[in-house]
Protein backbone atom coordinates (compact mmCIF):
# COMPACT_ATOMS: atom_id res chain seq x y z
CA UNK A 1 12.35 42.65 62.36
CA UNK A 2 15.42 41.52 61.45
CA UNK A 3 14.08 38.42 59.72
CA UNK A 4 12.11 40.45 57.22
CA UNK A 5 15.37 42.58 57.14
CA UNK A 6 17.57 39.32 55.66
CA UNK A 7 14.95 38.04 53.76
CA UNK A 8 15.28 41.19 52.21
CA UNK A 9 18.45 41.61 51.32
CA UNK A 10 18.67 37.38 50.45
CA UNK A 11 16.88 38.63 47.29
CA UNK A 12 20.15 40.41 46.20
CA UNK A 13 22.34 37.94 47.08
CA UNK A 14 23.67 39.23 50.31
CA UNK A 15 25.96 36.30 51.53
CA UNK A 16 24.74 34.34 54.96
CA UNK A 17 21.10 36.08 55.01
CA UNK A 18 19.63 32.93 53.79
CA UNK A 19 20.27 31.37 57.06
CA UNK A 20 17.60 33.34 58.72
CA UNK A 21 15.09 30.96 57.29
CA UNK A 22 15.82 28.30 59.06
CA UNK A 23 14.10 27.91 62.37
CA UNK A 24 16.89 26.53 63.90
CA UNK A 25 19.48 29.18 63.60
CA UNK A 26 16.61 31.66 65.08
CA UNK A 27 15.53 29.61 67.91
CA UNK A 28 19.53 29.37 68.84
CA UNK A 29 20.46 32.61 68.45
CA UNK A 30 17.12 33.68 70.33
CA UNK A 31 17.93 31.52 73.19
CA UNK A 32 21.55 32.68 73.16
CA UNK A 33 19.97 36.33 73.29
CA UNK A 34 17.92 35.92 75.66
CA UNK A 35 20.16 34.57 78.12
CA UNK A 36 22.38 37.32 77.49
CA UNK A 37 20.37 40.16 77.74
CA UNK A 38 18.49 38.39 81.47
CA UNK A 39 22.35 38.28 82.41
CA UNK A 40 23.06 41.94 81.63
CA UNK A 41 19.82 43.16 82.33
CA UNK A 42 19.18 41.41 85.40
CA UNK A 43 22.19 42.79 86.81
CA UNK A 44 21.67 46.35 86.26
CA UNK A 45 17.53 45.47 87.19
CA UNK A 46 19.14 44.20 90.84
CA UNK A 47 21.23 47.52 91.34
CA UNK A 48 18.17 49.96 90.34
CA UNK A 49 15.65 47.83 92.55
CA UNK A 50 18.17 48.03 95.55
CA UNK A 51 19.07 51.65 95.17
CA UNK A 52 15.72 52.40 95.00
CA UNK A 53 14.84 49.97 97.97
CA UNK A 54 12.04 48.51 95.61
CA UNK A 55 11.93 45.23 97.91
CA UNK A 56 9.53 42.56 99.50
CA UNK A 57 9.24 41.22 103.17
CA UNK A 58 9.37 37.49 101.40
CA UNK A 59 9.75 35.43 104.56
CA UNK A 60 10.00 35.93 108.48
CA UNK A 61 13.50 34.17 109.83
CA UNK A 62 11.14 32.61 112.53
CA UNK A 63 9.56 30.62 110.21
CA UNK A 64 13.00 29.78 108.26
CA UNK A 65 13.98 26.57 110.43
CA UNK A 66 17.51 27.07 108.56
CA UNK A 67 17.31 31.00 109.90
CA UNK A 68 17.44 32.39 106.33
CA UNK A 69 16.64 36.18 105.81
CA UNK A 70 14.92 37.11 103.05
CA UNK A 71 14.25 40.94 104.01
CA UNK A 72 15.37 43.71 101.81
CA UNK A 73 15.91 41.45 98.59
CA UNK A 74 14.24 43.07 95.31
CA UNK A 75 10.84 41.69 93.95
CA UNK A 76 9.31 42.13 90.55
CA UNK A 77 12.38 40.65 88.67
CA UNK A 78 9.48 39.41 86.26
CA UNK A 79 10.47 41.96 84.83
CA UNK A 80 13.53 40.73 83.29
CA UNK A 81 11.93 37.69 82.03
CA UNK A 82 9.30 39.15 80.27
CA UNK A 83 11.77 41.95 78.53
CA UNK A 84 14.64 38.86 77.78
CA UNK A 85 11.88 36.87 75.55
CA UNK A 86 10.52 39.99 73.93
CA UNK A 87 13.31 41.40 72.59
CA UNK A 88 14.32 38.19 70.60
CA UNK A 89 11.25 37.45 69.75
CA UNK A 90 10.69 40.74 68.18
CA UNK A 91 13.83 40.80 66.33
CA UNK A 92 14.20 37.07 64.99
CA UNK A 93 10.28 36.18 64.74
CA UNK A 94 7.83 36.22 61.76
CA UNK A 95 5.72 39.27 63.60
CA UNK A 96 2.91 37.72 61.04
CA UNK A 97 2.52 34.55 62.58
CA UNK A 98 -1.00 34.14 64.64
CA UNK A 99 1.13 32.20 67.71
CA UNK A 100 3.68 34.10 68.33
CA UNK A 101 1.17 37.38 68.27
CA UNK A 102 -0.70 35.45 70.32
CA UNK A 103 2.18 34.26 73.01
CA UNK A 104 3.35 37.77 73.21
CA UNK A 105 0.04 39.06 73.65
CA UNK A 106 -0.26 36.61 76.15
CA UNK A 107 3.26 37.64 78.28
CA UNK A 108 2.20 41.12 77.93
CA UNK A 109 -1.23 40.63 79.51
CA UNK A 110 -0.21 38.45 82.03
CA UNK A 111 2.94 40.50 83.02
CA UNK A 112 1.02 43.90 83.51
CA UNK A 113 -1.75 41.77 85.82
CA UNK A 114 1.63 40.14 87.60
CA UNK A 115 2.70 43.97 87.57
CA UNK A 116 -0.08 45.58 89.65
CA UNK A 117 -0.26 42.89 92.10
CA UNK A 118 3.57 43.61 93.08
CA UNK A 119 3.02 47.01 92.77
CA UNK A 120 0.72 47.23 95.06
CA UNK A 121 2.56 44.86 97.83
CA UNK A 122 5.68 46.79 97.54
CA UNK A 123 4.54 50.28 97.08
CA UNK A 124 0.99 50.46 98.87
CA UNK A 125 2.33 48.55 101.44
CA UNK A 126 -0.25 45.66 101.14
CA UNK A 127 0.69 41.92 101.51
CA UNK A 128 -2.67 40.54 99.61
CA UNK A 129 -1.59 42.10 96.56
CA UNK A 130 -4.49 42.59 93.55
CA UNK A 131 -7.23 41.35 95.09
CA UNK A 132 -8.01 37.67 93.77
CA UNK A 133 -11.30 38.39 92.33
CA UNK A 134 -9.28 40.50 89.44
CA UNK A 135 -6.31 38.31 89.02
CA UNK A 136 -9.29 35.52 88.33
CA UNK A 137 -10.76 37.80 85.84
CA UNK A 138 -7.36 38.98 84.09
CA UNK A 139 -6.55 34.86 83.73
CA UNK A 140 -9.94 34.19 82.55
CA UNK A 141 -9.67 37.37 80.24
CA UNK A 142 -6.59 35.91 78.11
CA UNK A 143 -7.59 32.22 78.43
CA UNK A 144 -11.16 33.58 76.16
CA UNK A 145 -9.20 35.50 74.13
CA UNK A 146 -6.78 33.06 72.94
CA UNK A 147 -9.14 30.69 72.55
CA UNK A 148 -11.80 32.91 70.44
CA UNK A 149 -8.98 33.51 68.24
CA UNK A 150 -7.51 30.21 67.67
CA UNK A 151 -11.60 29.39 66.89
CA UNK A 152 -11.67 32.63 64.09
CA UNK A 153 -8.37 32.84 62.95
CA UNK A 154 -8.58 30.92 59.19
CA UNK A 155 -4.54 30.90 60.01
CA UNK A 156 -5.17 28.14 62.90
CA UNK A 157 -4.95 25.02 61.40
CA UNK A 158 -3.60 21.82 61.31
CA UNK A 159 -3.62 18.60 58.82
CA UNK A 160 -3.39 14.99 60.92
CA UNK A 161 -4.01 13.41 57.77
CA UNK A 162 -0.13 12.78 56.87
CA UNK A 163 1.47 9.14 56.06
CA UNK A 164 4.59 8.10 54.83
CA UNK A 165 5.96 5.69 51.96
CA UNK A 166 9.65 4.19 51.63
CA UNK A 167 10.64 3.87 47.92
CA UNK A 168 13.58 1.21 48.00
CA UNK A 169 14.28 1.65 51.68
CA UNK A 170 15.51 5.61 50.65
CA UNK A 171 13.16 7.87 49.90
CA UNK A 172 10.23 9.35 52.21
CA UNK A 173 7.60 10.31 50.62
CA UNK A 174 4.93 12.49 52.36
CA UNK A 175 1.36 12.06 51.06
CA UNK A 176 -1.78 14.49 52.07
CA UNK A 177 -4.80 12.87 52.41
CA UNK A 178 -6.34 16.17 53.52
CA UNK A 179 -5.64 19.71 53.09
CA UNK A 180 -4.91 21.63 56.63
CA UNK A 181 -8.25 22.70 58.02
CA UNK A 182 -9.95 23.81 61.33
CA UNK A 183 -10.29 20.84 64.03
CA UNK A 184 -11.10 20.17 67.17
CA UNK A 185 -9.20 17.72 67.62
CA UNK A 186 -6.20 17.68 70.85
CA UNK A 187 -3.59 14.84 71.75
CA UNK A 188 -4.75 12.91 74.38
CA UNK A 189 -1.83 10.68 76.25
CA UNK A 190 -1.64 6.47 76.05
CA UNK A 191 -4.35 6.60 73.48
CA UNK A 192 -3.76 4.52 70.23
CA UNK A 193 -4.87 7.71 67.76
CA UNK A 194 -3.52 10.09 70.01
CA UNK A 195 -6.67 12.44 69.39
CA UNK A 196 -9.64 13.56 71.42
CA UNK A 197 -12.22 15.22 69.58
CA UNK A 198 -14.28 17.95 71.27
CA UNK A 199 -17.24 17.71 68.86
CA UNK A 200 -17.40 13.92 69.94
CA UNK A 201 -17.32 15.08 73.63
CA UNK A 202 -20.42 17.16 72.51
CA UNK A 203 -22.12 14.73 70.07
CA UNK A 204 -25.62 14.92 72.54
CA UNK A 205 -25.77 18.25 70.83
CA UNK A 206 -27.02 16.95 67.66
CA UNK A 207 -26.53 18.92 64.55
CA UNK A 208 -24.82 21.55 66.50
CA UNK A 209 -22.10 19.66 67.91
CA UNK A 210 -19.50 21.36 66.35
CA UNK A 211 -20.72 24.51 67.58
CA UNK A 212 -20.30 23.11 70.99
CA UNK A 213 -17.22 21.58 70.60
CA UNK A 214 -15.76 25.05 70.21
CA UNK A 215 -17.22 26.00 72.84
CA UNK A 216 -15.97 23.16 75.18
CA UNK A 217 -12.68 23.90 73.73
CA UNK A 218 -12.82 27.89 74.34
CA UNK A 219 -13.70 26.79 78.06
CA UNK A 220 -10.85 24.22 78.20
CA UNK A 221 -8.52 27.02 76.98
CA UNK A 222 -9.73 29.25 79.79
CA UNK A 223 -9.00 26.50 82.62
CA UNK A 224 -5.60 25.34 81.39
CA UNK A 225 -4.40 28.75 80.99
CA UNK A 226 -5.98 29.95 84.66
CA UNK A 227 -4.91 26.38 86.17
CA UNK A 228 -1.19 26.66 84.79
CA UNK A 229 -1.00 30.22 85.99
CA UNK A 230 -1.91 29.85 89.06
CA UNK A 231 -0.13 26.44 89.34
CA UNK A 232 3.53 28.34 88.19
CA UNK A 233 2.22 31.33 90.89
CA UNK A 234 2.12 29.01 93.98
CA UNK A 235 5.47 27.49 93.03
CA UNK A 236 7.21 30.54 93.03
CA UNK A 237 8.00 29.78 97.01
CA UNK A 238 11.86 29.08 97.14
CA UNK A 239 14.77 30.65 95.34
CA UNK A 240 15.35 29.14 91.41
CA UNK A 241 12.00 26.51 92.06
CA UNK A 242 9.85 28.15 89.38
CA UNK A 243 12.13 29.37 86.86
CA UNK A 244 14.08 25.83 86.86
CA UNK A 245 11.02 23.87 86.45
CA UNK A 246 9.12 26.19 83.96
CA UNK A 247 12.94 26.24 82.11
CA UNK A 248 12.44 22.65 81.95
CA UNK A 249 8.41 22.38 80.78
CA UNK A 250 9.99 25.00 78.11
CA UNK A 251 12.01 22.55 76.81
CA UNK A 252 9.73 19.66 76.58
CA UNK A 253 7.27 22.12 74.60
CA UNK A 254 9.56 23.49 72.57
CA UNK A 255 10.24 19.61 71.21
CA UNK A 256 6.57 19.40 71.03
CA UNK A 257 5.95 22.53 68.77
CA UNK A 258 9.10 21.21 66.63
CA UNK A 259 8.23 17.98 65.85
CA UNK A 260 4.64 19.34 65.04
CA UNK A 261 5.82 22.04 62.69
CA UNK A 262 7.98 19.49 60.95
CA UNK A 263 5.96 17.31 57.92
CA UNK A 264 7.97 14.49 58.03
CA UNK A 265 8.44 14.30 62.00
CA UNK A 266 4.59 14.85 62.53
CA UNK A 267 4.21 11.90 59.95
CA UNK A 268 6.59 9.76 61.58
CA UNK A 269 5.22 10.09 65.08
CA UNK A 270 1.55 9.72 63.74
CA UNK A 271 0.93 13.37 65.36
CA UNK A 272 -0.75 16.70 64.19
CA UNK A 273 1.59 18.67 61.55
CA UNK A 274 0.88 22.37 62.30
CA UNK A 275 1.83 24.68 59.72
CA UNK A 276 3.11 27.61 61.25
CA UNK A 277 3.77 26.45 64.84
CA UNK A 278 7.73 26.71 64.12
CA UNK A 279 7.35 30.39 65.12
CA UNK A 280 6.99 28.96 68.68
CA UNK A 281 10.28 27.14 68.78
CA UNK A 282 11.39 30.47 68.76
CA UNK A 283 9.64 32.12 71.13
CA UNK A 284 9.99 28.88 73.16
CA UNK A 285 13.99 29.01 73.19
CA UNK A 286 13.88 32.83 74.30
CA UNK A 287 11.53 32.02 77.08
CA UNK A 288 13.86 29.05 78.29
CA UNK A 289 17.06 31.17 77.85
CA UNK A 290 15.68 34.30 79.81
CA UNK A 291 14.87 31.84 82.78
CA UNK A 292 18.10 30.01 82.56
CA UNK A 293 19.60 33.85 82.58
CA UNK A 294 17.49 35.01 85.59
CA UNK A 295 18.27 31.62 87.21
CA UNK A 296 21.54 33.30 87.75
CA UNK A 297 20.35 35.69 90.09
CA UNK A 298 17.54 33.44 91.78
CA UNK A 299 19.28 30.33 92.45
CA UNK A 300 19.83 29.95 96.65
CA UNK A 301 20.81 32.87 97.69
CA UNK A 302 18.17 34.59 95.81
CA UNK A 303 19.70 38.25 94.85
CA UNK A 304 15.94 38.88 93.49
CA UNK A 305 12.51 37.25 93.26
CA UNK A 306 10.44 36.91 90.44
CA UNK A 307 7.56 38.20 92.12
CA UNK A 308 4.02 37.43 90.36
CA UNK A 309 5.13 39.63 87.40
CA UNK A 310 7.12 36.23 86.97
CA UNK A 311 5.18 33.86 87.71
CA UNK A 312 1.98 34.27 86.68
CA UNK A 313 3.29 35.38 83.26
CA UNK A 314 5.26 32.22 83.07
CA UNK A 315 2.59 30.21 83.85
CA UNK A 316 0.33 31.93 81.41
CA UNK A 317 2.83 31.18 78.68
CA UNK A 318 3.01 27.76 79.21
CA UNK A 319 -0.77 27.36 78.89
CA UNK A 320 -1.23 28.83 76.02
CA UNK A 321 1.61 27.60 74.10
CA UNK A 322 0.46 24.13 75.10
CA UNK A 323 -2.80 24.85 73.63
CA UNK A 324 -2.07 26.06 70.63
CA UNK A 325 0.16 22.88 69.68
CA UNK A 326 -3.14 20.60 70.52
CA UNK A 327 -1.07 19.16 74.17
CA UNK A 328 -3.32 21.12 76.74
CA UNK A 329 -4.53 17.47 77.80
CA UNK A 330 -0.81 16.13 78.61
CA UNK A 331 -0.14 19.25 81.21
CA UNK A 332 -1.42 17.34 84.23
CA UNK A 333 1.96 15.23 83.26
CA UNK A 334 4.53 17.74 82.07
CA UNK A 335 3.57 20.54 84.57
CA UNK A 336 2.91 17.49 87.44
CA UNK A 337 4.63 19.64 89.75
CA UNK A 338 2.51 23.06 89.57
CA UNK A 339 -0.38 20.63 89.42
CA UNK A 340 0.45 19.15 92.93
CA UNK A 341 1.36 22.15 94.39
CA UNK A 342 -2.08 23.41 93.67
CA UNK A 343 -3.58 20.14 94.85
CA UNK A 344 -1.87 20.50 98.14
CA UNK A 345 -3.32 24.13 98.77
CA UNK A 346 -6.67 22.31 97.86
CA UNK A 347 -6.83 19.83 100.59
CA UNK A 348 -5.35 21.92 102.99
CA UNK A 349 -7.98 24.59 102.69
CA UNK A 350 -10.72 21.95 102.34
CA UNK A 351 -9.87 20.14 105.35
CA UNK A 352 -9.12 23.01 107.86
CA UNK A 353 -12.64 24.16 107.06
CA UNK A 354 -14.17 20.76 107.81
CA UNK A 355 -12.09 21.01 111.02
CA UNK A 356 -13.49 24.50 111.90
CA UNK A 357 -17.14 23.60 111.18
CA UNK A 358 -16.24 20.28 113.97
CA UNK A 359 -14.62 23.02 116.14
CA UNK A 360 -10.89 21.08 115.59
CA UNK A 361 -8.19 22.45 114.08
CA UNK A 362 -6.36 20.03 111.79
CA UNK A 363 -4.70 20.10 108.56
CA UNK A 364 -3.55 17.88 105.57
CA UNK A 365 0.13 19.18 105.35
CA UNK A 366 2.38 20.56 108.20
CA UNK A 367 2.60 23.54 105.67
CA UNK A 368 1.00 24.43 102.16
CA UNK A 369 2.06 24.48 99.01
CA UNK A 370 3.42 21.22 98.91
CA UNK A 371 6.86 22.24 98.82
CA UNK A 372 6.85 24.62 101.98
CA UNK A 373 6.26 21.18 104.15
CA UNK A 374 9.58 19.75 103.46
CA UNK A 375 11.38 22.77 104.93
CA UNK A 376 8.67 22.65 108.28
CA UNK A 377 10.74 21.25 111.51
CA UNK A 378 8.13 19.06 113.73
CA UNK A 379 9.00 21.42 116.79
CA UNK A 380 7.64 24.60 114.61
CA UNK A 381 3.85 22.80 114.32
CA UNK A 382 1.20 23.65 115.99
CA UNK A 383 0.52 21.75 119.13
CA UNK A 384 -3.03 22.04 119.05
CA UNK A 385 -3.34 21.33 115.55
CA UNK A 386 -3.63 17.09 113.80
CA UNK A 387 -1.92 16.65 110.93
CA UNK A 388 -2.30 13.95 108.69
CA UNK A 389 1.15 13.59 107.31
CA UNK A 390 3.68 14.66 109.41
CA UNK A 391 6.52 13.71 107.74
CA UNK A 392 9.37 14.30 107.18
CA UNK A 393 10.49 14.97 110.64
CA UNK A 394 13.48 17.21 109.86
CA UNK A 395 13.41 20.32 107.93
CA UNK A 396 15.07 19.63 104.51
CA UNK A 397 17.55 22.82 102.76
CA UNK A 398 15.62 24.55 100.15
CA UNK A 399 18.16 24.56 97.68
CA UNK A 400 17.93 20.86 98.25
CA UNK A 401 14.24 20.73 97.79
CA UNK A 402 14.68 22.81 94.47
CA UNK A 403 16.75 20.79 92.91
CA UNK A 404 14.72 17.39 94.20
CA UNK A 405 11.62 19.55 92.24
CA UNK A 406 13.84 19.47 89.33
CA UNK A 407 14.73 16.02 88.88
CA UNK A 408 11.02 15.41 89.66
CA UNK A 409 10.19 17.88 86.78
CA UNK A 410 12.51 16.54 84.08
CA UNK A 411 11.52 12.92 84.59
CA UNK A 412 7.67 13.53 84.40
CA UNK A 413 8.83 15.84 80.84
CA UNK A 414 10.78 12.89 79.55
CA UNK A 415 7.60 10.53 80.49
CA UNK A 416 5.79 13.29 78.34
CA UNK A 417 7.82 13.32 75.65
CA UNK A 418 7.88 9.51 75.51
CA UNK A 419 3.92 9.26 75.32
CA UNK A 420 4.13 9.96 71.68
CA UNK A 421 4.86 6.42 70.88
CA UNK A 422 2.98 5.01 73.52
CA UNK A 423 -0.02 3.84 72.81
């Protein structure tokens, strides 16, 4: 809104409203709006929740080895993520651009299916939320959605076709060897083009191989998006683990959609230029500032949780974003951490059900997700149960294991980041 407002008034010479074409004064002042308003928001959102007693039974003290009570604090703080990236969004964003309709479609859909499953723990008084069957559905819902549009929309498009000539060591020149058309084509990691093509993956089809490769690539759009969901859902298991980590994959895709809405940096790096795609720096820098904001309330003690209004709208973001920028195939890397965390719940399920068919109880973990074993003291397992990995022996703080998550997060986005000149 208020771009189209200064463009406006730039025709008549209004002094400063010419700075609201540059992407880079939006996607500041975005993320310095969005961190306000999860600040000021999040605070009043914390004293309506509690006078209202709008709260979650989030964790039983017994199970705490560090006796940490987590009764009576207010779920669904979601909530004031998803209305700190809107706001900007709608305010300093081209409302026109196909991404950012489709990334707030996206945080719409997925907050409203985050929405009824905390609605229903909290206010029907039932701890298995939505039942999983429709948050499947809702995932897979968006996932074919964004990717049927990406396929129609003549708007989605990208040129890889760029090079670059030095005149006397000066100048860059940028040369087009193509004009910016539909592709299949995605980034693939440690790969000397950098591109995977998903009519190649389909070239048994013949003749319609192009056909298929859209539809291989509306599938893949539906998995990373229902993968990276669920992934960001089951890390949302300790105060600040979720929003720090997700604040940090922000980031490294907010570099990614930069350098790939840039000519001359797409050039440089020998990666896709994607006209249009600088729309998602700004949405990218509110979504990173209204988790940094809500970190202020979630970091150890948590004064609220983000509830699956949070996380499954975070993770839904992330998916699609990455998509949409041609990186879907370099998640297992940047989001490494939601993608172990899943893993872990994997194997654990897997093997206790082997173990019941023997008529043994055993496990993989002492506790699943991944993250929930570190906090496990050896003298709250199960006697009766085997364990493969036992370790570690004492219970580790959470705040501790949070910030460990971090670290882990920001090297594997750095390792990310760095692929794009290794090759």
């Amino acid at each position: 809104m208020l771009y189209y407002l200064f463009r406006f008034l730039e025709q008549f010479g209004i002094p400063g409203s010419h700075v609201w074409g540059y992407i880079s004064f939006r996607a500041l002042l975005a993320l310095i709006l969005s961190l306000v308003i999860s600040a000021w928001f999040g605070e009043k959102f914390i004293k309506f929740l509690k006078s209202k007693q709008i709260s979650e039974t989030q964790r039983d003290v017994k199970i705490d080895p560090f006796g940490v009570k987590k009764i009576g604090v207010p779920s669904m703080g979601g909530i004031i993520i998803i209305v700190a990236i809107l706001v900007p969004v709608i305010l300093l964003g081209r409302m026109r651009n196909i991404y950012l309709i489709l990334m707030i479609v996206t945080t719409i859909w997925l907050g409203f299916l985050g929405f009824l499953d905390d609605y229903i723990k909290i206010f029907r008084h039932n701890k298995e939320g939505l039942p999983g069957k429709f948050k499947i559905v809702g995932q897979l819902s968006i996932g074919l959605i964004v990717g049927l549009i990406l396929w129609s929309s003549p708007d989605a498009k990208i040129n890889e076709n760029l090079t670059i000539d030095r005149q006397a060591n000066k100048e860059m020149v940028i040369k087009h060897r193509t004009e910016a058309t539909k592709s299949l084509k995605t980034t693939i990691p440690f790969v000397k083009s950098h591109n995977l093509d998903y009519a190649n993956i389909m070239s048994f089809c013949g003749k319609y191989k192009t056909a298929a490769g859209w539809i291989l690539f509306v599938v893949m759009t539906i998995i990373v998006v229902t993968a990276v969901s669920n992934g960001a859902n089951l890390n949302d298991g300790m105060d600040g683990m979720c929003a720090g980590n997700s604040a940090i994959i922000g980031v490294a895709l907010g570099i990614f959609a930069y350098v790939s809405s840039h000519i001359e940096y797409a050039a440089y790096l020998n990666i896709m230029y994607i006209p249009g795609s600088q729309e998602l720096v700004v949405f990218l820098c509110a979504f990173v500032g209204a988790l940094i904001g809500f970190l202020w309330y979630n970091a150890y003690p948590a004064q609220i949780f983000m509830g699956d209004t949070g996380s499954l709208t975070i993770g839904g973001i992330i998916g699609v974003c990455a998509v949409i920028i041609h990186k879907e195939l370099m998640l297992p890397i940047l989001c490494g951490i939601f993608f172990v965390e899943s893993l872990s719940v994997i194997l654990q399920v897997y093997y206790a059900k082997m173990g019941t068919r023997r008529g043994v109880k055993q496990r993989v973990f002492k506790r699943a997700p991944l993250h929930d074993t570190f906090r496990t003291r050896q003298e709250q397992l199960d006697p009766d149960t085997k364990y493969l990995f036992k370790k570690p022996k004492g219970a580790i703080h959470e705040s501790k294991i949070t910030i460990r998550f971090w670290i882990v997060t920001i090297i594997l986005a750095a390792l990310t980041i760095i692929t794009l000149k290794i090759r």
